[in-house]
C-alpha atoms as a PDB file:
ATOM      1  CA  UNK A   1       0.000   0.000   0.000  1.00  0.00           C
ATOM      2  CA  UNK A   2       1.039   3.390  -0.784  1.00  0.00           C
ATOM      3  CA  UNK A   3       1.538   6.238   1.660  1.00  0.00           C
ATOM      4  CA  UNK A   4      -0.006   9.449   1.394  1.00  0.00           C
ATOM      5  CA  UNK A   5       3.490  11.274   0.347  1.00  0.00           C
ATOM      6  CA  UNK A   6       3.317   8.590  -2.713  1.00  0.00           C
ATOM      7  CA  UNK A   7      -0.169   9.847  -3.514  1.00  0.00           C
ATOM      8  CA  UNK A   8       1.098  13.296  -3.346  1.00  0.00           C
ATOM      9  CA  UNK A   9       4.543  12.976  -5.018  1.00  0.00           C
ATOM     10  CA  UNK A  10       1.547  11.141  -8.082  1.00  0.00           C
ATOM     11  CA  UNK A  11      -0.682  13.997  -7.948  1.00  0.00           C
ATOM     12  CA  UNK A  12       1.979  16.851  -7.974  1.00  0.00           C
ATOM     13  CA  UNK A  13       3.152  14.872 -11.299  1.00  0.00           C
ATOM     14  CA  UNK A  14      -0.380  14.655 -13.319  1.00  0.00           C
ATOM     15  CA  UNK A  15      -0.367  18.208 -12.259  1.00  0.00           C
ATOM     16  CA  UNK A  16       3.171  18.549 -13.646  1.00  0.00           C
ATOM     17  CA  UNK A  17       2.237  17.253 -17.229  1.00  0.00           C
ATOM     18  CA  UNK A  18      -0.959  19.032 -17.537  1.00  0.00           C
ATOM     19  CA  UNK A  19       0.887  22.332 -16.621  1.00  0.00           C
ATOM     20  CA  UNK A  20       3.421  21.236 -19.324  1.00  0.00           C
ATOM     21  CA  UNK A  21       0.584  20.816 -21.554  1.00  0.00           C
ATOM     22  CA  UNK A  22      -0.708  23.772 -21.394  1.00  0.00           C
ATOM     23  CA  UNK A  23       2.252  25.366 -21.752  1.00  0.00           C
ATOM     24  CA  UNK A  24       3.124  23.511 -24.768  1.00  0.00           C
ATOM     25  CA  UNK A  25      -0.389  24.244 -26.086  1.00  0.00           C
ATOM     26  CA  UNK A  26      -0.377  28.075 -25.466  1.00  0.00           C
ATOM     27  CA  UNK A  27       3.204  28.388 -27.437  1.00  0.00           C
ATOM     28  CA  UNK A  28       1.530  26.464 -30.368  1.00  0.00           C
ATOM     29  CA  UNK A  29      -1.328  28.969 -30.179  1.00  0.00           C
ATOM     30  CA  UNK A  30       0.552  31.658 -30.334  1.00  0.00           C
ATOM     31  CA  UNK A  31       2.706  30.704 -33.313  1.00  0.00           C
ATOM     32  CA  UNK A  32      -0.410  29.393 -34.941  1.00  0.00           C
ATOM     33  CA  UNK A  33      -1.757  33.235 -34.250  1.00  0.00           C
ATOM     34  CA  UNK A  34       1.292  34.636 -36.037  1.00  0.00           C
ATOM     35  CA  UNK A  35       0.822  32.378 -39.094  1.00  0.00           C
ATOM     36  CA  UNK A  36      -2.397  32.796 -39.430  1.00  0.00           C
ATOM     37  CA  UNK A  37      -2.357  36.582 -39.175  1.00  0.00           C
ATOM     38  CA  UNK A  38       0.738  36.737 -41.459  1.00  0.00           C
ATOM     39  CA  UNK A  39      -0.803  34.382 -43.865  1.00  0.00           C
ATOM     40  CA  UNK A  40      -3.820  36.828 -44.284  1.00  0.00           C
ATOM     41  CA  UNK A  41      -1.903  39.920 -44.308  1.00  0.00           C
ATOM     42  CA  UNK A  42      -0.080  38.556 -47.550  1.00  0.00           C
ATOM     43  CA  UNK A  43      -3.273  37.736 -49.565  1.00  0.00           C
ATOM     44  CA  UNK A  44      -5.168  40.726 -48.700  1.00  0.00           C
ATOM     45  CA  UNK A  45      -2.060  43.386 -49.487  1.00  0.00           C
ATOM     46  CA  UNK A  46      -0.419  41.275 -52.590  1.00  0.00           C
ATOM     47  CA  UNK A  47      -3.462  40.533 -54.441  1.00  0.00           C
ATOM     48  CA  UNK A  48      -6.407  42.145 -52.568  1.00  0.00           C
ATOM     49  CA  UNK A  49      -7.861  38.333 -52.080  1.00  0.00           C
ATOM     50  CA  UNK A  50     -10.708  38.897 -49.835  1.00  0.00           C
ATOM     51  CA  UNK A  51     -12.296  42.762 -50.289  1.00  0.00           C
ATOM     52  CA  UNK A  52     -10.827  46.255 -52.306  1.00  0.00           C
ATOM     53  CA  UNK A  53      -8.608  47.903 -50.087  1.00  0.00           C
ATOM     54  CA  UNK A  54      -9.734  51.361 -50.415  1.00  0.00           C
ATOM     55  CA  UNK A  55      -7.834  52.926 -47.112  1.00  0.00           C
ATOM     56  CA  UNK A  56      -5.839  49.911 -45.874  1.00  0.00           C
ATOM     57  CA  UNK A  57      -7.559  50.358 -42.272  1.00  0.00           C
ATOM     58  CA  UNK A  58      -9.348  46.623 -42.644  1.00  0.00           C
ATOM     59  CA  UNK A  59      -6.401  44.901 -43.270  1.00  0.00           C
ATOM     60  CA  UNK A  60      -3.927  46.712 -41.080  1.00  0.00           C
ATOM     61  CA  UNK A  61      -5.999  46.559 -37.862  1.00  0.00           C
ATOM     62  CA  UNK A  62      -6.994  42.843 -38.519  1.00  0.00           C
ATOM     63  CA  UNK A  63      -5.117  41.170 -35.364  1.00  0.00           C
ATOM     64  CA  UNK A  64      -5.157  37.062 -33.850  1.00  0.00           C
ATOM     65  CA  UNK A  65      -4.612  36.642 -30.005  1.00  0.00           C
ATOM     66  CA  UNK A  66      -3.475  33.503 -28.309  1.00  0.00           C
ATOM     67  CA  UNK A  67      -5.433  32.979 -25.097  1.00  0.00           C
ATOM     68  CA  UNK A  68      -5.856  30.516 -22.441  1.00  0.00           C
ATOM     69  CA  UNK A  69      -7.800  30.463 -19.235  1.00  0.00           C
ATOM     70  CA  UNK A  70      -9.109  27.819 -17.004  1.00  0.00           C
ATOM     71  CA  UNK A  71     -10.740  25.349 -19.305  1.00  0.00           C
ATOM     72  CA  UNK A  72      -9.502  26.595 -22.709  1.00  0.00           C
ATOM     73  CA  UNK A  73      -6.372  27.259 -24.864  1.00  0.00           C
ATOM     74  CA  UNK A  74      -6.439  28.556 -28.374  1.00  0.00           C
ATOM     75  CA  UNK A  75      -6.248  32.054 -30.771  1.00  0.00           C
ATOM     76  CA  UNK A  76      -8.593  33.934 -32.212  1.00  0.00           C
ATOM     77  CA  UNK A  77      -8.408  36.387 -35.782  1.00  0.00           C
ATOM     78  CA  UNK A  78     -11.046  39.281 -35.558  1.00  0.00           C
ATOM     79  CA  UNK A  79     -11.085  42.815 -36.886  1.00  0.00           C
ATOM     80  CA  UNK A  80     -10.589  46.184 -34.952  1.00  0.00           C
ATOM     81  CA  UNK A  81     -13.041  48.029 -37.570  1.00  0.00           C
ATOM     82  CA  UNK A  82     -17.291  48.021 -36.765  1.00  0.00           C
ATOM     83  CA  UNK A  83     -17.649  47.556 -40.793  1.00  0.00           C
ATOM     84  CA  UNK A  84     -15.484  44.533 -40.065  1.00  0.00           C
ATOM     85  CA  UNK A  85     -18.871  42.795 -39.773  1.00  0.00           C
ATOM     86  CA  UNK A  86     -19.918  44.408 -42.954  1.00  0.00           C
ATOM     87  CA  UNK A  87     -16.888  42.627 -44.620  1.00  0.00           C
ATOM     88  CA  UNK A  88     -17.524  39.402 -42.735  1.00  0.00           C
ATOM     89  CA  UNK A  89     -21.713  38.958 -43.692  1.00  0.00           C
ATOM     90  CA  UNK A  90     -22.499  41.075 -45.820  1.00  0.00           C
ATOM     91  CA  UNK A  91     -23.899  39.715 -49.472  1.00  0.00           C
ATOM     92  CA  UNK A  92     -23.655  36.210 -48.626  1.00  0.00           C
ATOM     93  CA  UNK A  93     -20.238  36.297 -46.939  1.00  0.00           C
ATOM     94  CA  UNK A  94     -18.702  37.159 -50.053  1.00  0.00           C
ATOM     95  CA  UNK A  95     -15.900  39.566 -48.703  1.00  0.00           C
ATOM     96  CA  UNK A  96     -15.317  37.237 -45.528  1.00  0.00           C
ATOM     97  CA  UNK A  97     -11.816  36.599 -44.682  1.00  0.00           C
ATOM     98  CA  UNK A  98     -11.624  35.360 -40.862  1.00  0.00           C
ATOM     99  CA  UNK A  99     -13.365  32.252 -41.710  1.00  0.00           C
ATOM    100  CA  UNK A 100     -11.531  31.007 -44.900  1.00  0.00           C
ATOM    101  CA  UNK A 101      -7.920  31.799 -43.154  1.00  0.00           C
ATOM    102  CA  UNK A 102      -9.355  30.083 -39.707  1.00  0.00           C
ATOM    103  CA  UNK A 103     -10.634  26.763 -42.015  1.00  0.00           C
ATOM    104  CA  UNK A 104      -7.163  26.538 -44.018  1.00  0.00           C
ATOM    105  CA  UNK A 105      -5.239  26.897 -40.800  1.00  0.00           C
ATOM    106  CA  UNK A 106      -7.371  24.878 -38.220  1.00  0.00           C
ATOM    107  CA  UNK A 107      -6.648  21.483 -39.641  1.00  0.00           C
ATOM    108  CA  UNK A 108      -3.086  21.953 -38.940  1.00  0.00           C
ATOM    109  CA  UNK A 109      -3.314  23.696 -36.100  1.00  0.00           C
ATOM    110  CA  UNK A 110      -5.495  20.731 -34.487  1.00  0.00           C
ATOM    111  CA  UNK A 111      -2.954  17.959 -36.042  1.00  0.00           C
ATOM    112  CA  UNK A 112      -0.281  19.821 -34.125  1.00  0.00           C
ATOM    113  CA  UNK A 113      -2.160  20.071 -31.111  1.00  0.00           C
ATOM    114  CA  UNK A 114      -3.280  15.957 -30.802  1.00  0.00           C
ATOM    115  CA  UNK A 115       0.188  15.367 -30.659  1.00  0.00           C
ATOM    116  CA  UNK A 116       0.889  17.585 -27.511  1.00  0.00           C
ATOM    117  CA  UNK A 117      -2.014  16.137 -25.428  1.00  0.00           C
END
């Protein structure tokens, strides 16, 4: 039978790979947030892929964040601009960009992620 410092010494090391986990998981977000942002910023300002840029503002102020709190761990792409929704819906989603970039990149993203946890 084990003692209680061997249940401890256990529990303090599931704790120890889960906190290594998310770790590992938040530094993949984040680099995933950079790719992705970077990825979108070259369509939209080399070939004007997704709308016309008429002042630039869209595009530059697009932004991703990495986040994680206590049940979650990920990034998000979203727009600074209020017409950002405009470009997002309007006309049957014709304009959108966040969700085409987000689809291209999440399959990798989650491939990359399985193999951390």
């Amino acid at each position: 039978m084990g003692t209680a410092e061997d249940t401890a010494k256990v529990k303090r090391n599931i704790l120890s790979q889960y906190d290594r986990k998310r770790i590992k998981l938040y530094a993949l977000s984040l680099d995933y947030a950079g790719r992705v942002i970077n990825d979108f910023r070259q369509l939209q300002e080399n070939a004007e892929f997704f709308w016309n840029n008429q002042t630039d503002e869209a595009m530059k102020t697009m932004f991703t964040r990495a986040f994680q709190d206590d049940n979650e761990v990920g990034f998000f792409m979203a727009h600074t601009k209020i017409y950002g929704i405009y470009l997002e819906l309007a006309n049957d989603r014709q304009n959108e960009a966040i969700r085409p970039i987000i689809l291209k990149w999440a399959p990798k993203f989650f491939k990359a992620a399985r193999k951390i946890v």
